[in-house]
Protein backbone atom coordinates (compact mmCIF):
# COMPACT_ATOMS: atom_id res chain seq x y z
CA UNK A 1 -31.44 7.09 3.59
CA UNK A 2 -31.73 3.71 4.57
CA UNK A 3 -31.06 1.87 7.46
CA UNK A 4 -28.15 0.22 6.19
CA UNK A 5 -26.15 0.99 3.30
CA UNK A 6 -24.86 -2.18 1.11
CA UNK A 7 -21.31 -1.38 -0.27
CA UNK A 8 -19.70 -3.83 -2.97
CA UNK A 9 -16.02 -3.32 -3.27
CA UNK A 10 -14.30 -4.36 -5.77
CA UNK A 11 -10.53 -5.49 -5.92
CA UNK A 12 -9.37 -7.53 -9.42
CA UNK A 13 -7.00 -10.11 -7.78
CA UNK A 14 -6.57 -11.16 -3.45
CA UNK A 15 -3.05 -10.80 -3.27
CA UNK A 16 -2.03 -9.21 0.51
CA UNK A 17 -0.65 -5.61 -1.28
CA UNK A 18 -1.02 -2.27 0.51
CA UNK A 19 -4.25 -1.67 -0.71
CA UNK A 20 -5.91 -4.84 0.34
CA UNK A 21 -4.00 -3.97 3.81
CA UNK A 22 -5.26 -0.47 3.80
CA UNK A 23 -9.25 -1.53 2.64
CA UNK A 24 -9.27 -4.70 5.34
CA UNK A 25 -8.18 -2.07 8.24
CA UNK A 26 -10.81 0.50 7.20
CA UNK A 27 -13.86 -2.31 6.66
CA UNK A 28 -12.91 -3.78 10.17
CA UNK A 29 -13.47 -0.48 11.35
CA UNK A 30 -16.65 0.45 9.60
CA UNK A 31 -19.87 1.25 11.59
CA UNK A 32 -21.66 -2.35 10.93
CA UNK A 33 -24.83 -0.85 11.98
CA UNK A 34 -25.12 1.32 9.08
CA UNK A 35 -22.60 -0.35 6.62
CA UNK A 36 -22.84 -3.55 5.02
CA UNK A 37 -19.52 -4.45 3.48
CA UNK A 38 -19.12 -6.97 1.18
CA UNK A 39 -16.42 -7.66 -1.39
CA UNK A 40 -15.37 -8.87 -4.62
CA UNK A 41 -12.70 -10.08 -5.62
CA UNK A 42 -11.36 -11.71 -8.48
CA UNK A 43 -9.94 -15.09 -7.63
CA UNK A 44 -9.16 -17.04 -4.34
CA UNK A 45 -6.51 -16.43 -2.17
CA UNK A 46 -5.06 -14.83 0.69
CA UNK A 47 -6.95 -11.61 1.17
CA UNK A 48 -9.80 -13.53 0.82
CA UNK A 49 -8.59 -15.67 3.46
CA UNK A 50 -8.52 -13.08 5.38
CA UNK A 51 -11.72 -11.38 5.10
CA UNK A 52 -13.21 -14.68 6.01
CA UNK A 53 -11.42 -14.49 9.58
CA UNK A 54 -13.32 -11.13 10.45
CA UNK A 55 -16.54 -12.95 8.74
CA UNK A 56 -17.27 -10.27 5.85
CA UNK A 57 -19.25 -11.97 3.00
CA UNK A 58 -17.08 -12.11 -0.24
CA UNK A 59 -17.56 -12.74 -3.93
CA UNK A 60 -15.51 -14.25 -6.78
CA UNK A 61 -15.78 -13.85 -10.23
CA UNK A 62 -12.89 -15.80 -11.68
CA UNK A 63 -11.11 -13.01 -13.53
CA UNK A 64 -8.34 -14.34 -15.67
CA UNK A 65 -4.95 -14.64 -14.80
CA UNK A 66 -3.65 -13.69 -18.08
CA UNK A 67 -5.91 -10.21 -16.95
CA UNK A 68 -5.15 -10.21 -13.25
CA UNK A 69 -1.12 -10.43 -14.39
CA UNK A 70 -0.80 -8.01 -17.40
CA UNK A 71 1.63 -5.58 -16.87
CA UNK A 72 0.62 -2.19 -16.49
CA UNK A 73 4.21 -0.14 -15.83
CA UNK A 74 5.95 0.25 -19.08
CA UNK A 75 9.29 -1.08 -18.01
CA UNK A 76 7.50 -4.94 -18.41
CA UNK A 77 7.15 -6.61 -21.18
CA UNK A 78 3.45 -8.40 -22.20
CA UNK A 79 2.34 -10.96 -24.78
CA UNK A 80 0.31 -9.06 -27.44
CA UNK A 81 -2.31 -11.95 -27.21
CA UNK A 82 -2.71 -11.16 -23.40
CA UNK A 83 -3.99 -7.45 -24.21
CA UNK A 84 -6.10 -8.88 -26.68
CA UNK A 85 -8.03 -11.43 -24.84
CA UNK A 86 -8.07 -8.70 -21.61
CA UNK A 87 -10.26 -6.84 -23.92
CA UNK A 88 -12.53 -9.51 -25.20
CA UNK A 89 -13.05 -11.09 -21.67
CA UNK A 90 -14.19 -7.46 -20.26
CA UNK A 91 -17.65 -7.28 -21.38
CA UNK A 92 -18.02 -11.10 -19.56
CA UNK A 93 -16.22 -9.44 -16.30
CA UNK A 94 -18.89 -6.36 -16.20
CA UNK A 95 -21.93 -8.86 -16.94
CA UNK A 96 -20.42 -10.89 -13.62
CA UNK A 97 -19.96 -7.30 -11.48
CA UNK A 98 -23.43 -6.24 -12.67
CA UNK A 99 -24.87 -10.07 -11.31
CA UNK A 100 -23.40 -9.37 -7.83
CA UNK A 101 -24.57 -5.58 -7.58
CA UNK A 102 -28.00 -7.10 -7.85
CA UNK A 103 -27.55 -9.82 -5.94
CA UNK A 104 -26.04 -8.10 -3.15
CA UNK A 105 -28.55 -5.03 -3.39
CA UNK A 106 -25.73 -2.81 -3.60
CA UNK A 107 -26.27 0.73 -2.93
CA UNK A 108 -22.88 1.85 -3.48
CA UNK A 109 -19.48 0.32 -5.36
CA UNK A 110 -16.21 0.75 -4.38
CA UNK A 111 -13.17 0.40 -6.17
CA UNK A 112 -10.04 -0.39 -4.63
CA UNK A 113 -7.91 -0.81 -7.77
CA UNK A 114 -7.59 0.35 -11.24
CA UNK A 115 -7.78 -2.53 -12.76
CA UNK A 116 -11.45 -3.40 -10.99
CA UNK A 117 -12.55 0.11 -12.27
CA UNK A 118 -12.17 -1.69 -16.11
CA UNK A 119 -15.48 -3.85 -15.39
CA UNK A 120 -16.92 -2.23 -11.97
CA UNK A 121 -17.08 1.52 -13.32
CA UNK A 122 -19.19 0.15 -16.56
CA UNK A 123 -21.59 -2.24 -14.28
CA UNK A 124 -22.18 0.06 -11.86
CA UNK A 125 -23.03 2.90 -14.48
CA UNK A 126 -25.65 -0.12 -16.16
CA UNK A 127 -27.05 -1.12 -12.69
CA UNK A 128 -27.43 2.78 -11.74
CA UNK A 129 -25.81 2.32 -8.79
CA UNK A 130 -23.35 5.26 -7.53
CA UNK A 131 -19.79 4.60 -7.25
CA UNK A 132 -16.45 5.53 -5.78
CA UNK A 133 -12.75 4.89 -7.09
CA UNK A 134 -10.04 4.73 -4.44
CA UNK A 135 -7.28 5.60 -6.58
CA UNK A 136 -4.03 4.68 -4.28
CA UNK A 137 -1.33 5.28 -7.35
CA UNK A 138 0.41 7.94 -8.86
CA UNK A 139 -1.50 7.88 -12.46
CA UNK A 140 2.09 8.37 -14.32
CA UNK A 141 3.86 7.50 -17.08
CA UNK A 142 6.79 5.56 -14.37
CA UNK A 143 3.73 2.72 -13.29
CA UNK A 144 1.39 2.91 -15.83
CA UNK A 145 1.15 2.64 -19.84
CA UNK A 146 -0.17 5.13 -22.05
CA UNK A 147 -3.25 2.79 -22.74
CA UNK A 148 -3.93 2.08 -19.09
CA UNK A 149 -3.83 6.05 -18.55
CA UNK A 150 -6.27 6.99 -22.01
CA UNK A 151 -8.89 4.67 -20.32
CA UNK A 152 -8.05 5.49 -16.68
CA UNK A 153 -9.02 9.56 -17.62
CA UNK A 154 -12.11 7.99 -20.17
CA UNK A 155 -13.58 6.04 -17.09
CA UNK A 156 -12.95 8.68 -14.19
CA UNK A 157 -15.52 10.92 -16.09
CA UNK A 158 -17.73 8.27 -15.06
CA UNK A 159 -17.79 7.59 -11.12
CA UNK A 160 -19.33 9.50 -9.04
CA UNK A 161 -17.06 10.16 -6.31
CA UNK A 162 -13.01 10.13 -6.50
CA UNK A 163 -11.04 9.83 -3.67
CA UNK A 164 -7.06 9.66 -3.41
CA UNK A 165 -5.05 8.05 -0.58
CA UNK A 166 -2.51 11.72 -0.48
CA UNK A 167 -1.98 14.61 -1.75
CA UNK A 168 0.80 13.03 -4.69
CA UNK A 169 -1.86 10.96 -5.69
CA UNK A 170 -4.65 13.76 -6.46
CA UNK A 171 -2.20 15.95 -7.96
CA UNK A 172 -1.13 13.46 -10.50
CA UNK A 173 -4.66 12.23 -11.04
CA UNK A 174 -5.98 15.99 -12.02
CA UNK A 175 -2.71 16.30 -14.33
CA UNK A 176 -4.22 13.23 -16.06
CA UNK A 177 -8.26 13.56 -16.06
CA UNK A 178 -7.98 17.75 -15.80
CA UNK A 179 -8.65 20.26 -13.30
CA UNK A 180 -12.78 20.28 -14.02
CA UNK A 181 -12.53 16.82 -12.11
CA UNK A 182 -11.83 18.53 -9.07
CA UNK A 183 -14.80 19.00 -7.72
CA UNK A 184 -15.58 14.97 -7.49
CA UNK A 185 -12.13 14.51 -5.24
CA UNK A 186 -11.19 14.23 -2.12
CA UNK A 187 -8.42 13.13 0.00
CA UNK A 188 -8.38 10.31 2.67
CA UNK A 189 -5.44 8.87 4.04
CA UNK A 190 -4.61 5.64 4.91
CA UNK A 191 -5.20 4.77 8.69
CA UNK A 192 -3.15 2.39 11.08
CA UNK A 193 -4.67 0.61 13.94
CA UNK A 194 -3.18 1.98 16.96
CA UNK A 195 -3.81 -0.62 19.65
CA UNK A 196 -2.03 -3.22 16.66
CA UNK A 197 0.90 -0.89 16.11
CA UNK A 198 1.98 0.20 19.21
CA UNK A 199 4.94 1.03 21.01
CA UNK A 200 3.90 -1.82 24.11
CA UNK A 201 4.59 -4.58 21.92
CA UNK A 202 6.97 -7.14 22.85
CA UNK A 203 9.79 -7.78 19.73
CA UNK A 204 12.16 -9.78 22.01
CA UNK A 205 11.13 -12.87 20.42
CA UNK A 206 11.98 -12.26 16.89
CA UNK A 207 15.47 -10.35 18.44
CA UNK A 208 16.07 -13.52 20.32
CA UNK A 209 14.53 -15.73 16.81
CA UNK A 210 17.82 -14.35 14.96
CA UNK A 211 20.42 -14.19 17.50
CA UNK A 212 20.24 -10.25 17.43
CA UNK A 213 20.61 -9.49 21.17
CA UNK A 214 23.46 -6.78 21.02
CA UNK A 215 22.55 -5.77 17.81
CA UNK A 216 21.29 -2.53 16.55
CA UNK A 217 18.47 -3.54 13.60
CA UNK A 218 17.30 -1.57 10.34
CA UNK A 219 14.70 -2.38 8.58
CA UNK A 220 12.60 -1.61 5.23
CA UNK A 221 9.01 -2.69 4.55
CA UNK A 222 7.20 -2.97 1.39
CA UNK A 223 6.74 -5.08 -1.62
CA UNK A 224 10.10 -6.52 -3.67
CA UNK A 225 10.00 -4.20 -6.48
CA UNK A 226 12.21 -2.17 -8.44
CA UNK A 227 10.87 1.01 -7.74
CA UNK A 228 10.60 0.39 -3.91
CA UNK A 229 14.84 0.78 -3.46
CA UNK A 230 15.87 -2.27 -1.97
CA UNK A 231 18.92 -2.38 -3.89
CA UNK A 232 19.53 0.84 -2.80
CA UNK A 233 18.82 -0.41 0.80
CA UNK A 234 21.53 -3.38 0.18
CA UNK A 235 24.12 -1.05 -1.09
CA UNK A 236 23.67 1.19 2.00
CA UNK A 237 24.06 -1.91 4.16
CA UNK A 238 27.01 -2.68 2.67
CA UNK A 239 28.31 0.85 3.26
CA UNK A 240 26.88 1.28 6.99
CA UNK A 241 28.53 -2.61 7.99
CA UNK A 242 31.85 -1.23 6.79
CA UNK A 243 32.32 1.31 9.78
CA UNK A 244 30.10 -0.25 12.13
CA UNK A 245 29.81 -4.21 12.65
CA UNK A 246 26.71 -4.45 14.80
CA UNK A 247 24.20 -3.78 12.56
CA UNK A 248 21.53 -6.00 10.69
CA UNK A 249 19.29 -5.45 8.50
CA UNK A 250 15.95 -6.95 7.50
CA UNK A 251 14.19 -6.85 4.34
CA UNK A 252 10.36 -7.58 5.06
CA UNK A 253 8.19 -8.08 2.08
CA UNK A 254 7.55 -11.00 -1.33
CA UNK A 255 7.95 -10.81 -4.50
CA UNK A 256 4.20 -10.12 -5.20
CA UNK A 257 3.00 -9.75 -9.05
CA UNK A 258 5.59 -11.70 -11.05
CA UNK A 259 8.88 -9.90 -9.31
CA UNK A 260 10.45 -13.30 -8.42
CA UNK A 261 13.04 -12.45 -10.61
CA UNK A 262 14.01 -9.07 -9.21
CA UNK A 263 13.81 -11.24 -5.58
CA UNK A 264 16.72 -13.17 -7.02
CA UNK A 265 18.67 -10.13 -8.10
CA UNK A 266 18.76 -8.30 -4.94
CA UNK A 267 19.80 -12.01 -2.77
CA UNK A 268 22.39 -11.96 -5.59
CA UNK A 269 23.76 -8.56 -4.68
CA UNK A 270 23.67 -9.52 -1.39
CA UNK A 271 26.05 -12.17 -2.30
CA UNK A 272 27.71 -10.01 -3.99
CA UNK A 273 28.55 -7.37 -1.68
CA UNK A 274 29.83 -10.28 1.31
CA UNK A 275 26.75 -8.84 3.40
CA UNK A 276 25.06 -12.37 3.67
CA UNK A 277 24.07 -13.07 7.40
CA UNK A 278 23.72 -9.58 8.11
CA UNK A 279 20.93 -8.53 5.04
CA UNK A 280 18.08 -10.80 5.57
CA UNK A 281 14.99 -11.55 3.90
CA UNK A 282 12.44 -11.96 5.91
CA UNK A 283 9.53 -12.30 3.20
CA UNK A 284 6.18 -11.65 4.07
CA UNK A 285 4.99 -12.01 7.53
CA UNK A 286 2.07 -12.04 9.72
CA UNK A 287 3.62 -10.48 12.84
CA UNK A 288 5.02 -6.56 11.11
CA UNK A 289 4.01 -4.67 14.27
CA UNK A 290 6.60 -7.06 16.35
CA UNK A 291 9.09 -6.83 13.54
CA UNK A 292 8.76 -3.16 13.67
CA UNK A 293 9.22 -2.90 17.40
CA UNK A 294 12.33 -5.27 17.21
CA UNK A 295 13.83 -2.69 14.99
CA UNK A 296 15.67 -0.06 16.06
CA UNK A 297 15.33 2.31 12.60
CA UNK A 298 12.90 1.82 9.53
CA UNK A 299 13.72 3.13 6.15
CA UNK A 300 11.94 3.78 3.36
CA UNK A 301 13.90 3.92 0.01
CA UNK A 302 11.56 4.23 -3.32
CA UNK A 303 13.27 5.90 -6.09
CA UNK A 304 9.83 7.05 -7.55
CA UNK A 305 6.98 8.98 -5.93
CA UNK A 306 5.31 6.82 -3.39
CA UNK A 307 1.72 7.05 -3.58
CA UNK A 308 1.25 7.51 0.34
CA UNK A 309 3.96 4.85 2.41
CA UNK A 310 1.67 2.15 4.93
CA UNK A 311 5.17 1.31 6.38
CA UNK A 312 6.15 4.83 7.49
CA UNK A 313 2.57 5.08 9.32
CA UNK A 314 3.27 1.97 11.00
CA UNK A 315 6.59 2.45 12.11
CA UNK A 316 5.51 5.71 12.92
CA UNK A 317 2.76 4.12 15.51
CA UNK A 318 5.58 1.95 16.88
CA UNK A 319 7.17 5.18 17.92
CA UNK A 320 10.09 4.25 15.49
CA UNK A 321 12.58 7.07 13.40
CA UNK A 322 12.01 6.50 10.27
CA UNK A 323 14.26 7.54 7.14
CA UNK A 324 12.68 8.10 3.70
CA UNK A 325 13.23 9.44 0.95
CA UNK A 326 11.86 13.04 0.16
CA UNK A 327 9.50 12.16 -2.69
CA UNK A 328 5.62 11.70 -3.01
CA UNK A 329 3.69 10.49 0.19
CA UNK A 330 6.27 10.59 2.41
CA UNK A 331 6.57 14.46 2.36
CA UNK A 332 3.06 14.70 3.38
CA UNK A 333 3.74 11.83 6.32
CA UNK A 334 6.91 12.83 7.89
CA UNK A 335 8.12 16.25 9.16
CA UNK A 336 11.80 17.14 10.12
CA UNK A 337 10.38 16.74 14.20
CA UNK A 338 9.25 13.12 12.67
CA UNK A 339 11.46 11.68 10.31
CA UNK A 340 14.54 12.73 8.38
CA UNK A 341 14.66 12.96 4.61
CA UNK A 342 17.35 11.71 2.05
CA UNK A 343 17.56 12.37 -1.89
CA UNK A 344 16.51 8.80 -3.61
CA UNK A 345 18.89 6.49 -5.05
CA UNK A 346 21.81 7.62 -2.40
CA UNK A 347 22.96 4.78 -0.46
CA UNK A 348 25.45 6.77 0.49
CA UNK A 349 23.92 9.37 2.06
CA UNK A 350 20.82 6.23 3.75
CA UNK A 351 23.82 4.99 5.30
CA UNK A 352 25.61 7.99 6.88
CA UNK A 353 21.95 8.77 8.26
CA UNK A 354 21.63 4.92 9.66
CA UNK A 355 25.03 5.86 11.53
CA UNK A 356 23.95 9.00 13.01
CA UNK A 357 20.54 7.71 13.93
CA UNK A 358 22.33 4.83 15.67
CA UNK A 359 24.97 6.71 17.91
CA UNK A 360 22.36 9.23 19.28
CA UNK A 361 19.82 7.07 21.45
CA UNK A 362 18.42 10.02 22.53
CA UNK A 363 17.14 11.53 19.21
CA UNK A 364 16.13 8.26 18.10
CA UNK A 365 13.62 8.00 21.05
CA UNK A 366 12.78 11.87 20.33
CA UNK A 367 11.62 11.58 17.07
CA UNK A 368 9.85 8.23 17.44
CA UNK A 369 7.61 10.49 20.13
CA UNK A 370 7.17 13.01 17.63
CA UNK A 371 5.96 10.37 15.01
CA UNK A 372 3.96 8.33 17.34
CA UNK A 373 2.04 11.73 18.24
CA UNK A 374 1.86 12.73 14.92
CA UNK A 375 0.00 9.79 13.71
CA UNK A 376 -2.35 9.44 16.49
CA UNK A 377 -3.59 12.82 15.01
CA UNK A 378 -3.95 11.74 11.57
CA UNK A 379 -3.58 8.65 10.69
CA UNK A 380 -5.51 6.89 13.41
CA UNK A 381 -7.71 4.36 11.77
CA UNK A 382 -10.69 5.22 13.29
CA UNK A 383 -10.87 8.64 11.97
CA UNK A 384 -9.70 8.04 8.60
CA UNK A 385 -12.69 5.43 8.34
CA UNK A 386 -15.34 8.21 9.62
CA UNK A 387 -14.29 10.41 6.79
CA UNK A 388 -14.47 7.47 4.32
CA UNK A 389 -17.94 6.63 6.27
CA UNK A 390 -19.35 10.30 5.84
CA UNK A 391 -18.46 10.54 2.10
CA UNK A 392 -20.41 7.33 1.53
CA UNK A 393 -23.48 8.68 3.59
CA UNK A 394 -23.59 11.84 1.40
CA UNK A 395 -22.90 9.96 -1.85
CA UNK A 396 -26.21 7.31 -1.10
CA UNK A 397 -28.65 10.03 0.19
């Protein structure tokens, strides 16, 4: 083996989702002596921005926006002419990859999204260079069309290495590629830093920020997106306010990947509802561990199978309760000494929860001591990198 190993990975667009979050935790952590991260991206912008602060080298390749924004869930609509030139401008996209394997030296390629597998799979197959697919989404028929899927099942025959972010995620990846593709996956979690999410943080400053002294605060994380329940989180609000008064709630997250327009329905039911002032929208924000710790309950409301749930795990280090809903990740995150569990789409039955949560301090504290224990033993950063780090070693020998 050599002395170090070169890893290109390969993300199609720098948008701040949970998979940039989850790949810039792990290559901070990697063992620089033996790993040489570098990354490609496919345009400018804030994930870049912040690779650059913890100085790894980066690489753009200008993919299209008209590729970087078509819509892979079937509930969104596309321009025909989008799909088309998506699929002329691939071969140019795999001629770029194949340019930076060599110029990089790249010994192994990792892909952190599915679109990136379109022209890293192919390049790294030309180059003969080994490669792993971090698939972090539950390959279904709710997120992703039937064409995305065909090709998503053609090009997994092709990598050398699979591995999924939870259990969900592998068992909907082997209902789509087939149970001989077992043997090529494995499961790695995502991993939270535990000195940055900690209980010891101070979150008086963003109680004190919004006048929430004597308040008791609930809060979801995540993405504006349909699927992610923050209607559902609005409605429950609106329920929970009615019988108790001193209660907020924050809604932390943008409206990444064209959902502007779902960001303006849910401040609309806001409106609505008469819970302005007391449902805010905090938008994306640098400082989540101190938001967290200013909370007094997080919630996590997606309506479809999460893929794995970042926020839970970092709540979870805060040594915050957390409510979610008992589908996908979650289930394999939370446990009833942990977390407690609600059927999706129930604001009725989030907000009854909130209530109960809030009246007994003591079983709040008791189950944010569960979680925090629980995630120190395994979802601490630093282990979930070693197994990411050992399946690398063994995939370049």
């Amino acid at each position: 083996m050599k002395e170090q190993i070169n890893i290109l990975f390969l993300d199609h667009q720098a948008q701040m989702g949970g998979g940039e979050f989850s790949l810039m935790e792990t290559i901070k952590i990697l063992n620089k002596n033996i790993f040489n991260p570098i990354v490609m991206l496919g345009t400018k912008g804030p994930f870049r921005n912040e690779l650059d602060k913890i100085g790894i080298n980066t690489e753009i390749i200008n993919v299209p926006e008209y590729f970087r924004t078509y819509k892979r869930d079937p509930s969104r609509g596309n321009a025909f002419s989008s799909l088309i030139k998506s699929i002329f401008i691939l071969p140019d996209l795999i001629k770029k990859t194949e340019e930076t394997i060599k110029r990089n030296k790249a010994d192994i390629v990792a892909i952190n999204t599915i679109k990136s597998a379109f022209f890293g799979i192919p390049a790294a197959q030309k180059t003969k260079v080994k490669s792993v697919w971090i698939i972090r989404d539950c390959l279904t028929k709710d997120f992703y069309r039937a064409i995305f899927l065909r090709e998503i099942k053609r090009l997994a025959e092709k990598v050398d290495k699979i591995i999924c972010t939870s259990e969900e995620v592998k068992r909907h990846f082997l209902n789509l590629a087939g149970r001989n593709s077992s043997n090529k996956v494995t499961i790695v979690y995502n991993g939270v830093d535990l000195d940055r999410f900690n209980p010891a943080l101070n979150g008086e400053k963003i109680r004190e920020e919004l006048l929430l002294r004597d308040k008791y605060v609930i809060t979801l994380i995540g993405r504006l997106e349909p699927w992610k329940g923050q209607k559902v989180f609005i409605r429950a609000a609106k329920t929970a306010l009615e019988k108790r008064d001193n209660l907020r709630f924050f809604i932390v997250g943008g409206a990444l990947f064209g959902r502007e327009a779902y960001e303006n329905e849910c401040l609309m039911l806001v409106k609505k509802l008469g819970v302005e002032g007391k449902v805010l929208f905090l938008g994306f924000r640098n400082d989540v561990p101190n938001v967290i710790v200013a909370s007094d309950v997080i919630v996590h409301t997606s309506i479809l199978p999460e893929p794995f749930g970042r926020g839970i795990i970092e709540a979870m280090a805060c040594a915050k309760p957390v409510i979610s809903t008992n589908i996908g990740g979650p289930r394999e995150i939370l446990t009833p000494e942990t977390g407690i569990f609600i059927e999706p789409n129930r604001p009725d039955f989030l907000a009854d929860e909130i209530i109960k949560l809030i009246d007994e301090t003591d079983r709040r504290l008791l189950l944010g001591s569960n979680a925090r224990e629980r995630v120190e033993r395994m979802f601490d950063i630093r282990k979930t990198t070693q197994k990411l780090e050992n399946i690398i070693k063994e995939i370049a020998q």
